[in-house]
Protein backbone atom coordinates (compact mmCIF):
# COMPACT_ATOMS: atom_id res chain seq x y z
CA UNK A 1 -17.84 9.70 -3.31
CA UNK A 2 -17.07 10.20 -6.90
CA UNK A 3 -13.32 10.31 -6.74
CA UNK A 4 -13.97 6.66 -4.29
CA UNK A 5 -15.71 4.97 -6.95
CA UNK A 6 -12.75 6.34 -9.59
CA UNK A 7 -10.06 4.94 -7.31
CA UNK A 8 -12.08 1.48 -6.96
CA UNK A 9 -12.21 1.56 -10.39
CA UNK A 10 -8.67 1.80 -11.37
CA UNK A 11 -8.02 -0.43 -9.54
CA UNK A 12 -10.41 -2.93 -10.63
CA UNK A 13 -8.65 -2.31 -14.47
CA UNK A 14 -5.10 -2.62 -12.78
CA UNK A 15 -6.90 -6.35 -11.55
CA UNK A 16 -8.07 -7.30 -14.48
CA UNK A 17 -5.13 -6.39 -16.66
CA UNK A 18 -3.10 -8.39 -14.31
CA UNK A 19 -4.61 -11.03 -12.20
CA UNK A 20 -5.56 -13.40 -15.29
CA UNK A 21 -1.58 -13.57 -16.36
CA UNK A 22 -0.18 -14.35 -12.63
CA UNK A 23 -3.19 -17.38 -12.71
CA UNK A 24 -2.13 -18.35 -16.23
CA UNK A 25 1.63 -18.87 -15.02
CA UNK A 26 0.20 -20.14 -11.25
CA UNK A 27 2.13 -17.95 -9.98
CA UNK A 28 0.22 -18.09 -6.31
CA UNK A 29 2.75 -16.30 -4.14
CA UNK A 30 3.22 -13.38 -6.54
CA UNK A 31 -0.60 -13.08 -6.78
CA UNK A 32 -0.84 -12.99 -2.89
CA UNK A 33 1.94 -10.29 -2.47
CA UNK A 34 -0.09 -8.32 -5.50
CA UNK A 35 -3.40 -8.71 -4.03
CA UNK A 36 -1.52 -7.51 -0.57
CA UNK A 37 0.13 -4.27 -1.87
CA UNK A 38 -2.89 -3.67 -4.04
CA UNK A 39 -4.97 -3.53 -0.98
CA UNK A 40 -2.55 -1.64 1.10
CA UNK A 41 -2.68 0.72 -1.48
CA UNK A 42 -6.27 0.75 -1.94
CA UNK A 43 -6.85 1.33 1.29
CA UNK A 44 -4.69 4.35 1.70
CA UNK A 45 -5.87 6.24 -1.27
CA UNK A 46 -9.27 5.96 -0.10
CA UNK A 47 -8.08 7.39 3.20
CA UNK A 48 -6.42 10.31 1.20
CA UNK A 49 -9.48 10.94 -0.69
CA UNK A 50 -11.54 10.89 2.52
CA UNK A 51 -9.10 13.91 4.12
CA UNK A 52 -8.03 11.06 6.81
CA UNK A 53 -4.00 11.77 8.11
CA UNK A 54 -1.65 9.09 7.10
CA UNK A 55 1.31 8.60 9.25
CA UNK A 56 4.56 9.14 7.85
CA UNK A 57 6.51 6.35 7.61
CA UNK A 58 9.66 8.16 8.68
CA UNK A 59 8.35 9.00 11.58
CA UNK A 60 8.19 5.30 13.08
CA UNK A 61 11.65 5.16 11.92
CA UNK A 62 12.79 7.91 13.61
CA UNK A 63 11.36 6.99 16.48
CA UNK A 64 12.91 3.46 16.57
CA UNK A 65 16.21 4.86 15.46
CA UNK A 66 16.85 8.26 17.83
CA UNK A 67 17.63 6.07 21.40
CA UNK A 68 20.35 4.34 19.37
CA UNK A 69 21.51 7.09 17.46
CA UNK A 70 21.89 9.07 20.64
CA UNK A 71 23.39 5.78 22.56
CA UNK A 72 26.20 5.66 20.04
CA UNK A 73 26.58 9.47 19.60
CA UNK A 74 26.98 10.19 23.39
């Protein structure tokens, strides 16, 4: 729980540091895509903390990418 509340609050610094210049400059879009990665990566460092599995992103590509590789390789 202790390494959670850590986490949450790095990343409330990283938010504070740089939220207030992106409104400053109204820069909306680049203040959506922060928030968006921000979250994303929020979200998957509490999962590591928690011991969850995270999938691999490799993986999905490989498994989009095999069929065709083999298709052009036969």
């Amino acid at each position: 729980m202790l390494k959670i509340i850590g986490l949450l609050l790095i990343v409330a610094a990283i938010v504070r540091f740089e939220v207030p210049s992106l409104l400053r400059k109204k820069n909306k879009k680049e203040l959506v895509v922060f928030l968006l990665f921000l979250s994303i990566g929020t979200g998957l460092g509490i999962a590591q903390v928690l011991g969850k599995p995270i999938p691999n992103p490799m993986d999905l590509l490989t498994f989009i990418l095999r069929p065709i590789n083999e298709m052009l390789f036969r």
